[in-house]
N, C-alpha and C. Protein backbone atom coordinates (compact mmCIF):
# COMPACT_ATOMS: atom_id res chain seq x y z
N UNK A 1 -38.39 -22.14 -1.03
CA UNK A 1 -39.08 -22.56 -2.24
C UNK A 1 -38.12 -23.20 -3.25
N UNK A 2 -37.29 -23.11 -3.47
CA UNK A 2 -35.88 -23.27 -4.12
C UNK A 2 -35.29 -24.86 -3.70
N UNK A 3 -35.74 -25.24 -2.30
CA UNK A 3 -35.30 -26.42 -1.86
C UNK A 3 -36.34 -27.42 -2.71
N UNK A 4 -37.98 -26.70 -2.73
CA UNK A 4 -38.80 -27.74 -3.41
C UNK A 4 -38.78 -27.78 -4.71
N UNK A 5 -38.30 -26.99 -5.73
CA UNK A 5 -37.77 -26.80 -6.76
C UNK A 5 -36.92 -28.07 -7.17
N UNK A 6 -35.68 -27.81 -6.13
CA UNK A 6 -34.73 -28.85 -6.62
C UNK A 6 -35.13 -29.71 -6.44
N UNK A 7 -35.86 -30.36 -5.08
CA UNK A 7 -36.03 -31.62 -5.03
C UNK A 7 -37.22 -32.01 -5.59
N UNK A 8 -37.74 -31.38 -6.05
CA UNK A 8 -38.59 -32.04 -7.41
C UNK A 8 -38.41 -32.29 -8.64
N UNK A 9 -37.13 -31.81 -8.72
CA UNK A 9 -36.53 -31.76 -10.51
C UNK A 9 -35.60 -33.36 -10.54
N UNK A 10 -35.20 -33.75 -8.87
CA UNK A 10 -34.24 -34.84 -8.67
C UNK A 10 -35.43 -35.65 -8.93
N UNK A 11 -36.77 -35.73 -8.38
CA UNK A 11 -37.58 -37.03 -8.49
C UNK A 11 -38.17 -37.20 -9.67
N UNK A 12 -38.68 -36.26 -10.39
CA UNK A 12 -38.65 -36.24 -11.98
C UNK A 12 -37.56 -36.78 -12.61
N UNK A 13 -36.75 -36.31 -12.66
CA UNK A 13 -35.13 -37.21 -13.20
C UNK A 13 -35.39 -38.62 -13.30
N UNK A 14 -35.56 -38.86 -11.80
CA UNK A 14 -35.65 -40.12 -11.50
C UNK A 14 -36.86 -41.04 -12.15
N UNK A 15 -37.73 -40.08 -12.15
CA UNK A 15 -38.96 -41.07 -12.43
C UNK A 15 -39.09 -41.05 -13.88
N UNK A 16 -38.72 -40.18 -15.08
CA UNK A 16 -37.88 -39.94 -16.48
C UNK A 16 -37.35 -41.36 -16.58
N UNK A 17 -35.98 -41.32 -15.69
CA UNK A 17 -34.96 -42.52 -16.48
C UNK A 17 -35.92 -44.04 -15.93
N UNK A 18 -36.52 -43.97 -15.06
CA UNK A 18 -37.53 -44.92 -15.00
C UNK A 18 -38.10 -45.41 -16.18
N UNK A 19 -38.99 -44.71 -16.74
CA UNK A 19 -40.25 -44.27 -16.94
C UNK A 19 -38.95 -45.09 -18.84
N UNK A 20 -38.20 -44.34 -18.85
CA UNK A 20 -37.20 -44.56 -20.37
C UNK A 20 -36.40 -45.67 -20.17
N UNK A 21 -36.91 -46.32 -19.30
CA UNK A 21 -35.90 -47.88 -19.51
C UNK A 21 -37.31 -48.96 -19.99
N UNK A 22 -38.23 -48.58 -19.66
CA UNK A 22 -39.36 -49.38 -20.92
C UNK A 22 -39.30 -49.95 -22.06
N UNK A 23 -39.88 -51.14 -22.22
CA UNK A 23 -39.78 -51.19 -23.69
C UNK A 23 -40.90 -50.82 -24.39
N UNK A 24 -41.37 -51.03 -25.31
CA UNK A 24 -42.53 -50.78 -25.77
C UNK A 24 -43.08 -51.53 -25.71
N UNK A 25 -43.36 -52.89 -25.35
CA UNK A 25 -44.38 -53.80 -24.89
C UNK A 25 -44.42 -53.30 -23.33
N UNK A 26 -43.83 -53.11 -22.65
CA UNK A 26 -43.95 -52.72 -20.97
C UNK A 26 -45.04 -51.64 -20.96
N UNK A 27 -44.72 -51.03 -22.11
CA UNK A 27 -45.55 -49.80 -22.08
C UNK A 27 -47.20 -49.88 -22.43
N UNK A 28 -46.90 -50.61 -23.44
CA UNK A 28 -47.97 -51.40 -24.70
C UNK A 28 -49.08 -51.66 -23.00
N UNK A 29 -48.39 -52.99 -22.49
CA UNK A 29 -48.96 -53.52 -21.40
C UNK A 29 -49.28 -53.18 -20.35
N UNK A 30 -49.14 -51.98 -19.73
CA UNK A 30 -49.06 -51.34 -18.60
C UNK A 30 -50.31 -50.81 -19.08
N UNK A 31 -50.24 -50.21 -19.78
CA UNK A 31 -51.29 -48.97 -20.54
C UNK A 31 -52.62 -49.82 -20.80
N UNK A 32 -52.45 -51.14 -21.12
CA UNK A 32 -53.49 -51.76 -21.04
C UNK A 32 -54.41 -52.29 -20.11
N UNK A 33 -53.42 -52.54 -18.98
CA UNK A 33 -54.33 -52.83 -17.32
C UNK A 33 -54.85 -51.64 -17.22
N UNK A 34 -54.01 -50.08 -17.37
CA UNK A 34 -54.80 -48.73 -17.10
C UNK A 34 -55.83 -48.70 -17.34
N UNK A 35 -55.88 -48.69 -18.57
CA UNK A 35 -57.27 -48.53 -19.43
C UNK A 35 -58.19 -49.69 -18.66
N UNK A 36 -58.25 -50.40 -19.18
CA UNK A 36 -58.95 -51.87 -18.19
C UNK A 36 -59.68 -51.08 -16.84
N UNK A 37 -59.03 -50.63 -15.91
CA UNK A 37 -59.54 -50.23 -14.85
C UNK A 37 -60.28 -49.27 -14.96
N UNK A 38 -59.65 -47.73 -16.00
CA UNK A 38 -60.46 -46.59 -16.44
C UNK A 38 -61.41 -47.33 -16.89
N UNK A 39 -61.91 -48.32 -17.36
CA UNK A 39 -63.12 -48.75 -18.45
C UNK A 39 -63.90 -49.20 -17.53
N UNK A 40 -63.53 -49.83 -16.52
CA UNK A 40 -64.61 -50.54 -15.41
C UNK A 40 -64.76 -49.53 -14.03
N UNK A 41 -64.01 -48.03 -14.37
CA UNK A 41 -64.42 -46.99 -12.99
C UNK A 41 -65.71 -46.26 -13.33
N UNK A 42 -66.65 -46.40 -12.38
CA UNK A 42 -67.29 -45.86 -12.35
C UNK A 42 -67.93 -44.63 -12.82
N UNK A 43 -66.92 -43.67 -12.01
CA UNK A 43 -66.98 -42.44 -12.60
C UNK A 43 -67.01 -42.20 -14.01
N UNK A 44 -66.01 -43.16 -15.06
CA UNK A 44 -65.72 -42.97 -15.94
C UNK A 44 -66.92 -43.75 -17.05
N UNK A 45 -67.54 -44.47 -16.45
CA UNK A 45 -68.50 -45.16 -17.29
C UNK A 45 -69.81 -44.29 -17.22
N UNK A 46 -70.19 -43.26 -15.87
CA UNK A 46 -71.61 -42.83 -16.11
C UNK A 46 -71.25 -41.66 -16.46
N UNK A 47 -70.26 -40.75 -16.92
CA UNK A 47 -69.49 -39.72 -17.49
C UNK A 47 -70.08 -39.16 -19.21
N UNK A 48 -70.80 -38.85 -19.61
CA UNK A 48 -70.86 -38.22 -20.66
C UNK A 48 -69.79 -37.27 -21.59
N UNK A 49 -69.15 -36.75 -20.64
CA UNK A 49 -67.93 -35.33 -21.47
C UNK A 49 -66.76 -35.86 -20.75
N UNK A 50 -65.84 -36.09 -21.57
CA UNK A 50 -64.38 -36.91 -20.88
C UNK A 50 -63.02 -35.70 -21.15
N UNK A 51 -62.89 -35.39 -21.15
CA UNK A 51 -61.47 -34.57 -20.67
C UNK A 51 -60.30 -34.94 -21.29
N UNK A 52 -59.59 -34.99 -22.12
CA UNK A 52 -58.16 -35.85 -22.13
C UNK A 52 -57.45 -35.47 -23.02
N UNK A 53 -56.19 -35.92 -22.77
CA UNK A 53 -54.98 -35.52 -23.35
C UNK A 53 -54.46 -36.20 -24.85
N UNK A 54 -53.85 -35.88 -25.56
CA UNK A 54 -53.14 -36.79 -26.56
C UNK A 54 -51.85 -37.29 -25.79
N UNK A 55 -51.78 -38.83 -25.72
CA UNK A 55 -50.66 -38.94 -24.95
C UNK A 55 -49.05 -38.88 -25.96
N UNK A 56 -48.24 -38.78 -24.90
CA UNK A 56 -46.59 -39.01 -25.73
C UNK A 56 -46.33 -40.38 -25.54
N UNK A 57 -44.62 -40.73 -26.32
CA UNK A 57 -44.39 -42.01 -26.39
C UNK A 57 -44.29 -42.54 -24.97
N UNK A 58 -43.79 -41.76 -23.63
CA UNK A 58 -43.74 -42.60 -22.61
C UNK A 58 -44.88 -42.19 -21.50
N UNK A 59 -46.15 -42.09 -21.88
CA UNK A 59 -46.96 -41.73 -21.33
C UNK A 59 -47.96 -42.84 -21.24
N UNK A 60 -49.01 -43.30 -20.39
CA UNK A 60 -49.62 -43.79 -20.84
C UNK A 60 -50.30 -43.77 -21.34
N UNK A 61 -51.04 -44.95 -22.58
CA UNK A 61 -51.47 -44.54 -23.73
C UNK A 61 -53.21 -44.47 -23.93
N UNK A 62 -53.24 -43.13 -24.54
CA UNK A 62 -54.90 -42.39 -24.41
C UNK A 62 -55.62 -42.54 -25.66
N UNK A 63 -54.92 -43.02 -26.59
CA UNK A 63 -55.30 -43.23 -28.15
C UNK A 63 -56.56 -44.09 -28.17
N UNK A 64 -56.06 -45.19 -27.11
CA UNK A 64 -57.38 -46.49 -26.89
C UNK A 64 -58.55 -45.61 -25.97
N UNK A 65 -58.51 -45.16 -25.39
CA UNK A 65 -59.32 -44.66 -24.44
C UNK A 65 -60.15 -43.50 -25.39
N UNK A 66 -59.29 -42.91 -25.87
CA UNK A 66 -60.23 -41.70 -26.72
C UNK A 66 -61.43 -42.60 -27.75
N UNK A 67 -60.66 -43.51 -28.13
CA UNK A 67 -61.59 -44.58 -29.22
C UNK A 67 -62.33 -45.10 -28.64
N UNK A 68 -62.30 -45.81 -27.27
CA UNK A 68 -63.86 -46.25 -26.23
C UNK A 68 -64.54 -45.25 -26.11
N UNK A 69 -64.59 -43.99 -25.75
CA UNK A 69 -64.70 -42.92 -25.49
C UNK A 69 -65.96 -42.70 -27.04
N UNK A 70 -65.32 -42.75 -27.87
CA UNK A 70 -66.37 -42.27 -29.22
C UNK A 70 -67.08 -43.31 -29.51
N UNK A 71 -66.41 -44.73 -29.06
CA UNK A 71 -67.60 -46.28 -29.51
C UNK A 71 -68.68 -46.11 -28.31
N UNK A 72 -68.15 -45.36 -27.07
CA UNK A 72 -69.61 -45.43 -26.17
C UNK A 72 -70.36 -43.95 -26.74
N UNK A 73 -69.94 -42.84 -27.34
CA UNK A 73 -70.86 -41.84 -27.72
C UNK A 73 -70.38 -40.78 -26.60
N UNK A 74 -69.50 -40.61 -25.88
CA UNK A 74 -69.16 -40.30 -25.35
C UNK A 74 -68.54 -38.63 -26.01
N UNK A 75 -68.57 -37.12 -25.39
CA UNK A 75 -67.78 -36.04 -26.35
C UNK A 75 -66.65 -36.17 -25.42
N UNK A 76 -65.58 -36.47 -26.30
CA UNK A 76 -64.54 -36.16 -25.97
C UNK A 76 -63.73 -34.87 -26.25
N UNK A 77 -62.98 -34.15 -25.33
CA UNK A 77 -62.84 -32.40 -24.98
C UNK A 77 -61.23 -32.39 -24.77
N UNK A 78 -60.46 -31.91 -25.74
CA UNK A 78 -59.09 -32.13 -25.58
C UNK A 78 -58.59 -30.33 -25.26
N UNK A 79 -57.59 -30.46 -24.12
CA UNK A 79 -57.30 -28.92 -24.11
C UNK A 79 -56.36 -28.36 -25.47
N UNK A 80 -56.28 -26.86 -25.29
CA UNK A 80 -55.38 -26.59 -26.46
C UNK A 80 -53.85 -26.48 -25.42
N UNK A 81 -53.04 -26.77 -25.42
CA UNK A 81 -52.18 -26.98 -24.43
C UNK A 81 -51.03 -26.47 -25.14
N UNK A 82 -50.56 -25.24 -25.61
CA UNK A 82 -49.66 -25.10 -26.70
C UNK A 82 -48.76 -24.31 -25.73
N UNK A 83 -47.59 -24.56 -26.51
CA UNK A 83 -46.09 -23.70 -25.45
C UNK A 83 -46.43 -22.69 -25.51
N UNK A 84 -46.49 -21.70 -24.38
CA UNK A 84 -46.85 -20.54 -23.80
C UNK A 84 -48.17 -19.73 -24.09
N UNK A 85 -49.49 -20.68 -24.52
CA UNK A 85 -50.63 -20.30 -24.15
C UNK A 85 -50.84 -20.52 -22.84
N UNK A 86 -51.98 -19.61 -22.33
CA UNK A 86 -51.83 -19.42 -20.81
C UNK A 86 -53.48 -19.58 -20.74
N UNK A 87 -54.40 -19.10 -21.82
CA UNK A 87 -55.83 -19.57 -21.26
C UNK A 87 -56.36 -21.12 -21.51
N UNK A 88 -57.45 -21.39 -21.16
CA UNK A 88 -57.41 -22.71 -21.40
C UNK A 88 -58.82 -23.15 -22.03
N UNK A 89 -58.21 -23.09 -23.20
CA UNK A 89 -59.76 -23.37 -24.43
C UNK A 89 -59.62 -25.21 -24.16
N UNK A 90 -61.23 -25.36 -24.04
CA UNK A 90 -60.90 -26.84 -24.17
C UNK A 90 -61.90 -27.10 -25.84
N UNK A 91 -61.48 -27.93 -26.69
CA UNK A 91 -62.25 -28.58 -27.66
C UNK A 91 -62.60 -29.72 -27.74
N UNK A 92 -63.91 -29.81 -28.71
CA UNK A 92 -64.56 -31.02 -28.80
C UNK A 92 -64.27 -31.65 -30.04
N UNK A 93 -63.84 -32.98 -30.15
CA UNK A 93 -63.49 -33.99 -30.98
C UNK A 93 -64.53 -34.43 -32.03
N UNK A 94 -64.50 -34.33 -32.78
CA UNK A 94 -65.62 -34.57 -33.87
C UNK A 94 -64.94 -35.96 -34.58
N UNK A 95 -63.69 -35.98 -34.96
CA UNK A 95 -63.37 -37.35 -35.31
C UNK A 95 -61.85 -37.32 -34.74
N UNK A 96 -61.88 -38.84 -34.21
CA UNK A 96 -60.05 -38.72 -33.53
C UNK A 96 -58.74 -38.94 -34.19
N UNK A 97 -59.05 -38.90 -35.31
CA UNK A 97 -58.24 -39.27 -36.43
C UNK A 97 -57.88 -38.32 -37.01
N UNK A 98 -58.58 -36.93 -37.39
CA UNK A 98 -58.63 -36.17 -37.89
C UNK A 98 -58.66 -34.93 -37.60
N UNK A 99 -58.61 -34.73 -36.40
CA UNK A 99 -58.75 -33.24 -35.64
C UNK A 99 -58.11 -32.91 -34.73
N UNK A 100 -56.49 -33.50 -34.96
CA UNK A 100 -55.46 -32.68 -34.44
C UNK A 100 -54.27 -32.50 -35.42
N UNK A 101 -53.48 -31.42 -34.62
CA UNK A 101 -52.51 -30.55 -35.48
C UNK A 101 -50.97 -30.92 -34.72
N UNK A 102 -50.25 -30.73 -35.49
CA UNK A 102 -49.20 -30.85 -34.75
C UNK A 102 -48.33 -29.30 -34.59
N UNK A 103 -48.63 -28.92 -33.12
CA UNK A 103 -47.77 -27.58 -32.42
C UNK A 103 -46.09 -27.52 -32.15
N UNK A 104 -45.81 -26.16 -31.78
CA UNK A 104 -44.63 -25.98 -31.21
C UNK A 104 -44.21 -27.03 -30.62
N UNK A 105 -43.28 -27.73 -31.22
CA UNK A 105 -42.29 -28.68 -30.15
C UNK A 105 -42.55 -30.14 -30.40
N UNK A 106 -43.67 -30.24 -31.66
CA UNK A 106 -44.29 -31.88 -31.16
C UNK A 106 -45.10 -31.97 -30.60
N UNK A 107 -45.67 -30.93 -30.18
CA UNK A 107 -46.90 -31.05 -28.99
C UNK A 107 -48.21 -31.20 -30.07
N UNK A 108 -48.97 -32.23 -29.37
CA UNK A 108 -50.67 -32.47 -30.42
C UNK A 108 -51.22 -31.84 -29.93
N UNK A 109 -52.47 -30.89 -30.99
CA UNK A 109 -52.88 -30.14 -30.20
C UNK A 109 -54.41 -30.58 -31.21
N UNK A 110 -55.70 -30.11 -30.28
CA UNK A 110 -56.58 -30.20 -31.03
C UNK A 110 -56.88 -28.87 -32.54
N UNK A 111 -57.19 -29.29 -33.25
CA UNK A 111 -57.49 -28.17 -34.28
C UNK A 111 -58.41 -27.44 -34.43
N UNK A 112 -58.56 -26.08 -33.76
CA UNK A 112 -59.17 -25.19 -33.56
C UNK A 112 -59.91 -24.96 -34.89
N UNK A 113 -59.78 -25.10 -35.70
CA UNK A 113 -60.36 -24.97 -37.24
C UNK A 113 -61.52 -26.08 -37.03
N UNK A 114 -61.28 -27.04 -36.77
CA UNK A 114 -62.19 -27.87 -37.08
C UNK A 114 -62.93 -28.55 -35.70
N UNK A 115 -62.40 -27.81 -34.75
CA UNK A 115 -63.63 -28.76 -33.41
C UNK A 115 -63.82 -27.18 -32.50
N UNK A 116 -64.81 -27.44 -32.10
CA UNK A 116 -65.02 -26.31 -31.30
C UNK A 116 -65.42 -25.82 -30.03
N UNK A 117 -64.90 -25.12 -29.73
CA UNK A 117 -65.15 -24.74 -27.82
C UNK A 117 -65.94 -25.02 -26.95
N UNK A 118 -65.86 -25.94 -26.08
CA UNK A 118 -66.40 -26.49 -25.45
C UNK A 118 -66.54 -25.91 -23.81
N UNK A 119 -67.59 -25.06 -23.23
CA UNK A 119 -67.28 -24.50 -21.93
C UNK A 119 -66.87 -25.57 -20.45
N UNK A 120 -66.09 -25.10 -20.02
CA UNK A 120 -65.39 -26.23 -18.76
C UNK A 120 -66.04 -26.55 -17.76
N UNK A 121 -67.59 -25.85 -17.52
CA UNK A 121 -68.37 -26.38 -17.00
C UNK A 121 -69.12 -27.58 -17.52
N UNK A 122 -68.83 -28.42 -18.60
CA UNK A 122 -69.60 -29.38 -19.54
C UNK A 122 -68.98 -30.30 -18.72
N UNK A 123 -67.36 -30.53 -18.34
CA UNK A 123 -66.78 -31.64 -18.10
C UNK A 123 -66.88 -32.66 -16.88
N UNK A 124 -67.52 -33.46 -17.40
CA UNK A 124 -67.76 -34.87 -16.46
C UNK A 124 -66.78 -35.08 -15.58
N UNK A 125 -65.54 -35.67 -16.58
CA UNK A 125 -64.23 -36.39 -16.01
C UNK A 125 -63.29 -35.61 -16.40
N UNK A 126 -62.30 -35.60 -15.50
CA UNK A 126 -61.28 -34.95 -16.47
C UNK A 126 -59.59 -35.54 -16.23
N UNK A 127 -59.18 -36.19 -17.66
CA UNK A 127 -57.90 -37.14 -17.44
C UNK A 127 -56.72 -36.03 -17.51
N UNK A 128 -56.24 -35.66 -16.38
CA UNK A 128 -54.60 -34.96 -16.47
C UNK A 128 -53.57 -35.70 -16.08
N UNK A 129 -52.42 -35.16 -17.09
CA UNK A 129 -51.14 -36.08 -17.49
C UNK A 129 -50.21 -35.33 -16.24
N UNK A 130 -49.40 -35.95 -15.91
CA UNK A 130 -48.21 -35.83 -14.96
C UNK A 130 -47.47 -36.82 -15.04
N UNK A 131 -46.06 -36.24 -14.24
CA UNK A 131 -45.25 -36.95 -14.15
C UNK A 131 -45.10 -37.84 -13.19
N UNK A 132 -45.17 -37.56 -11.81
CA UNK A 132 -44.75 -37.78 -10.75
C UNK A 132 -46.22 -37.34 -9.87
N UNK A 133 -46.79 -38.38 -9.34
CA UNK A 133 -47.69 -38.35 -8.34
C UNK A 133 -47.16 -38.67 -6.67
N UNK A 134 -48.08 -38.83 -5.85
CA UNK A 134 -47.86 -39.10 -4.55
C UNK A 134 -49.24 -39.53 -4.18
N UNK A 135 -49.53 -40.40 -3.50
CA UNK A 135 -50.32 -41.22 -2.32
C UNK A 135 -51.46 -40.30 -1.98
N UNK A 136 -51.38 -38.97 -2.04
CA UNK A 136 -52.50 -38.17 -1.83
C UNK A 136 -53.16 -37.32 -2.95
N UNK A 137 -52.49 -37.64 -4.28
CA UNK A 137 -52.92 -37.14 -5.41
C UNK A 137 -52.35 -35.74 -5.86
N UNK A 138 -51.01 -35.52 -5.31
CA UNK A 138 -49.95 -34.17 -5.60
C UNK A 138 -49.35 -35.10 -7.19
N UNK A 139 -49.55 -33.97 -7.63
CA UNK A 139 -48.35 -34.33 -8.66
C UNK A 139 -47.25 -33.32 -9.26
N UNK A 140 -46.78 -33.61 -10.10
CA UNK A 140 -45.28 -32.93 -10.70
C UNK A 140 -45.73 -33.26 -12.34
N UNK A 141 -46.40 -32.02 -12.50
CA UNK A 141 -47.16 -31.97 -13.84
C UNK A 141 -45.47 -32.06 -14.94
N UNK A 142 -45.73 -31.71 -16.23
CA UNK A 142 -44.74 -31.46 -17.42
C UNK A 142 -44.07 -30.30 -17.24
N UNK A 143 -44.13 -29.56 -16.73
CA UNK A 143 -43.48 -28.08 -16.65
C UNK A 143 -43.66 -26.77 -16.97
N UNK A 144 -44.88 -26.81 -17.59
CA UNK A 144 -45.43 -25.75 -18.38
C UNK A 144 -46.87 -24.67 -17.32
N UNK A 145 -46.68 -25.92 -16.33
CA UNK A 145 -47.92 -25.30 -15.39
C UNK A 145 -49.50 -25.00 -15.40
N UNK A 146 -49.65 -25.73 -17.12
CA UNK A 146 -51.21 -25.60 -18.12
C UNK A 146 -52.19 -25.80 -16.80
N UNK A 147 -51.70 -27.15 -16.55
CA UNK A 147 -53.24 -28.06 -15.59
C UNK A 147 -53.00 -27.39 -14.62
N UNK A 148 -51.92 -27.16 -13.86
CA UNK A 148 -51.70 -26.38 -11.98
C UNK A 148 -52.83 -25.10 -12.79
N UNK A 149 -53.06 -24.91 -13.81
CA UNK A 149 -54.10 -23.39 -14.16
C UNK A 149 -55.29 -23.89 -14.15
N UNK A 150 -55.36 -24.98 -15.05
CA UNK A 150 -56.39 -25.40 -15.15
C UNK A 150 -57.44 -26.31 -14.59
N UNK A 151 -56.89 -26.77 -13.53
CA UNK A 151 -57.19 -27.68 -12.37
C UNK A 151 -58.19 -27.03 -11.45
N UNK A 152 -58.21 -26.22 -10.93
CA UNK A 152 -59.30 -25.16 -10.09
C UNK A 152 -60.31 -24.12 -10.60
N UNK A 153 -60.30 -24.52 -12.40
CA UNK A 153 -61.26 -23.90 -12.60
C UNK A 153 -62.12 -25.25 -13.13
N UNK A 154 -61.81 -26.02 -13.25
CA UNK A 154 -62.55 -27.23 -13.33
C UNK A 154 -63.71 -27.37 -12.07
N UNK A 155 -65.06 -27.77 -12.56
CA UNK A 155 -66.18 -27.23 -11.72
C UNK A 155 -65.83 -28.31 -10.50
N UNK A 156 -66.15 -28.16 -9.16
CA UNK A 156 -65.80 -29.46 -8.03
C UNK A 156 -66.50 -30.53 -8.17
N UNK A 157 -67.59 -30.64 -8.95
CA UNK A 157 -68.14 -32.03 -9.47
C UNK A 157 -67.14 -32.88 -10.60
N UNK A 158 -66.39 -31.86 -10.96
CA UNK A 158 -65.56 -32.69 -12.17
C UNK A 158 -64.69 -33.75 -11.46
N UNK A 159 -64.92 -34.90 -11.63
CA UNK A 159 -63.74 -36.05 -10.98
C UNK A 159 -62.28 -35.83 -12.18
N UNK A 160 -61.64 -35.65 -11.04
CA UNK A 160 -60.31 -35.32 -11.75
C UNK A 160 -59.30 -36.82 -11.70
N UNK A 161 -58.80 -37.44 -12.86
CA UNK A 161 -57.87 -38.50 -12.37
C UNK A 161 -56.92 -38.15 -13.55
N UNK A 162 -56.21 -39.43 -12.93
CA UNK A 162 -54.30 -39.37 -13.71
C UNK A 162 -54.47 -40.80 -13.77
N UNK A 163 -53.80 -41.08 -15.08
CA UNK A 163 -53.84 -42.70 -15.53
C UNK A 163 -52.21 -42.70 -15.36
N UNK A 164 -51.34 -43.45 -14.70
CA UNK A 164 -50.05 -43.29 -14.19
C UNK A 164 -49.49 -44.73 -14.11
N UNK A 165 -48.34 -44.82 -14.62
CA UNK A 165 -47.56 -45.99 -14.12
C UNK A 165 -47.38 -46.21 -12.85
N UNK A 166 -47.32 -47.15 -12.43
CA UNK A 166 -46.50 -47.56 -10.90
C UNK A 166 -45.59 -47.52 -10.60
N UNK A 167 -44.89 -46.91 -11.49
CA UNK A 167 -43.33 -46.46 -10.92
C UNK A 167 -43.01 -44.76 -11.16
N UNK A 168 -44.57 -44.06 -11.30
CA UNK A 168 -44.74 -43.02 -11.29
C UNK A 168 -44.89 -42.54 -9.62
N UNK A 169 -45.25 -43.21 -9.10
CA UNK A 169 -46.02 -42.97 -7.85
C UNK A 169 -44.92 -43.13 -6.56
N UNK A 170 -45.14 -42.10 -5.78
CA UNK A 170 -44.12 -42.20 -4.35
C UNK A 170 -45.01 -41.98 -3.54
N UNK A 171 -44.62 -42.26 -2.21
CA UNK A 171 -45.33 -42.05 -0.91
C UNK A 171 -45.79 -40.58 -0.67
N UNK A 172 -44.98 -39.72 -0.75
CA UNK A 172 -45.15 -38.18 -0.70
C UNK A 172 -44.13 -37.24 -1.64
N UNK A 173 -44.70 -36.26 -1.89
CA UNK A 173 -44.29 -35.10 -3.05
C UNK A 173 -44.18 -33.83 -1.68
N UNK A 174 -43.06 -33.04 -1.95
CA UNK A 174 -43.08 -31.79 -1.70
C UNK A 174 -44.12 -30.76 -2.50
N UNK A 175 -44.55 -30.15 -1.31
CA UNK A 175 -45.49 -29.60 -1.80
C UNK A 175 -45.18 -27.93 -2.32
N UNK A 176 -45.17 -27.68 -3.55
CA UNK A 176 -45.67 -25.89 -3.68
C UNK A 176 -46.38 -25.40 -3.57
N UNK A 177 -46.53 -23.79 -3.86
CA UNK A 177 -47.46 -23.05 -3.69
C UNK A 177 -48.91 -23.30 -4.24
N UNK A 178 -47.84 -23.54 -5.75
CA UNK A 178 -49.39 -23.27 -7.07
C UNK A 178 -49.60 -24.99 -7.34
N UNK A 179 -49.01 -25.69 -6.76
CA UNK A 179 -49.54 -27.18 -7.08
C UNK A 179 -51.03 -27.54 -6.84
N UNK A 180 -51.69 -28.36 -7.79
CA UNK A 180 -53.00 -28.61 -7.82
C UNK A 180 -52.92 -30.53 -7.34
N UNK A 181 -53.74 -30.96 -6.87
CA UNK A 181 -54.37 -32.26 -6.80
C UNK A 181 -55.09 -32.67 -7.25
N UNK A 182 -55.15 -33.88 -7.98
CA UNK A 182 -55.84 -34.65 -8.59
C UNK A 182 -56.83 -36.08 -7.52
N UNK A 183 -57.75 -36.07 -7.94
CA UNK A 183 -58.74 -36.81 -6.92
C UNK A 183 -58.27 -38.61 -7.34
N UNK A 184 -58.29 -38.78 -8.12
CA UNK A 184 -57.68 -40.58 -7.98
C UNK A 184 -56.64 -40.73 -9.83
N UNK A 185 -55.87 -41.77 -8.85
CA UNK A 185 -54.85 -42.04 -10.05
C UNK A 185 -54.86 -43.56 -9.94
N UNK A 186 -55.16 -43.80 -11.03
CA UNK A 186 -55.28 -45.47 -11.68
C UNK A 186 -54.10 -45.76 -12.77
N UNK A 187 -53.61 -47.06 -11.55
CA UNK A 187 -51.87 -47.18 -12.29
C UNK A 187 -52.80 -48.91 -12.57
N UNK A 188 -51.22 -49.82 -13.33
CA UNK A 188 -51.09 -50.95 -13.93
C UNK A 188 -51.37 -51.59 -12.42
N UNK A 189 -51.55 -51.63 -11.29
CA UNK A 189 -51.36 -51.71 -10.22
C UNK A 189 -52.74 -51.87 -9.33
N UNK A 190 -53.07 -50.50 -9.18
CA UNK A 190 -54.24 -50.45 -8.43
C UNK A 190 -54.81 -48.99 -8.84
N UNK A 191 -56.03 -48.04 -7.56
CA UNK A 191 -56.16 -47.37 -7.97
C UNK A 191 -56.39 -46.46 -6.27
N UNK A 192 -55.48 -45.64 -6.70
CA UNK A 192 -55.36 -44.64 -5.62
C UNK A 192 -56.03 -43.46 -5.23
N UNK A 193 -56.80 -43.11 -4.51
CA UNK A 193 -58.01 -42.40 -4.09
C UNK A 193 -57.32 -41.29 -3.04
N UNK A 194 -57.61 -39.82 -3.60
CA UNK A 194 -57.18 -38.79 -2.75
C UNK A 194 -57.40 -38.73 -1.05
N UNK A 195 -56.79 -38.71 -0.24
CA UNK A 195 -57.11 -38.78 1.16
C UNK A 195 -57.37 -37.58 1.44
């Protein structure tokens, strides 16, 4: 277990100093074919309850997507994802401007004060962030292990995807124990469908 450890911390590394030689138009632009494709997938257009993250600076970017998301009427359901919470409250967005907090570390979190619990059986779609994917929809989440929790209690109708760069993506990931899969990941690229 120790061998997949390490050699997942080397391809993270790798896909990090990748991922940080961007500029901010690479990013700007990448993030924009993403979205583009999320906007014309299927799943994601007959979807009522959307799932998603606040993204970081080298992530791709969810800010636009949360805002289609409220111009189609859409509830958008952000987890509380805070350093070393372990259950997984998800909340509902009432305005996206206004109803998050800033947590331990920098982390955005939705504001429990002002949006409120949303049960995880509601969720249509659901967008999880990672680092490092593979060809069959393994990934190499942030490190905290939130989604590997929260991934299997998500109902099996929930279409699960990852909006991912193309230089996120390898042929195959070592696999762990507690690793979860994600059903399709839509990069600047194309869009990759779990086998």
């Amino acid at each position: 277990m120790e061998d997949v450890k390490e050699v997942k911390q080397a391809i993270s590394e790798d896909v990090v100093k990748k991922i940080g030689s961007f500029t901010k138009d690479e990013i700007s632009e990448k993030s924009r074919l993403i979205q583009e494709r999320l906007f014309d997938f299927a799943n994601f257009i007959e979807s009522s309850v959307v799932m998603i993250y606040p993204s970081k600076k080298d992530e791709v970017d969810t800010g636009r997507v949360i805002s289609h998301c409220f111009a189609r009427k859409k509830i958008v359901v952000v987890p509380f994802n805070a350093p070393g919470v372990k259950d997984t409250r998800l909340f509902k967005l009432n305005n996206p401007k206004g109803d998050f907090v800033t947590g331990p570390g920098g982390v955005i979190l939705p504001d429990p004060r002002r949006c409120r619990v949303v049960p995880i059986e509601s969720i249509d779609i659901a967008i999880i962030p990672g680092l490092v994917f593979d060809e069959k929809g393994a990934r190499i989440g942030l490190g905290s292990g939130f989604y590997d929790r929260l991934i299997p209690k998500l109902p099996i109708t929930t279409r699960k995807v990852s909006l991912a760069f193309e230089d996120q993506i390898i042929p195959q990931l070592p696999k762990g124990s507690i690793d979860r899969y994600v059903d399709i990941i839509i990069t600047e690229k194309r869009i990759i469908y779990k086998i």
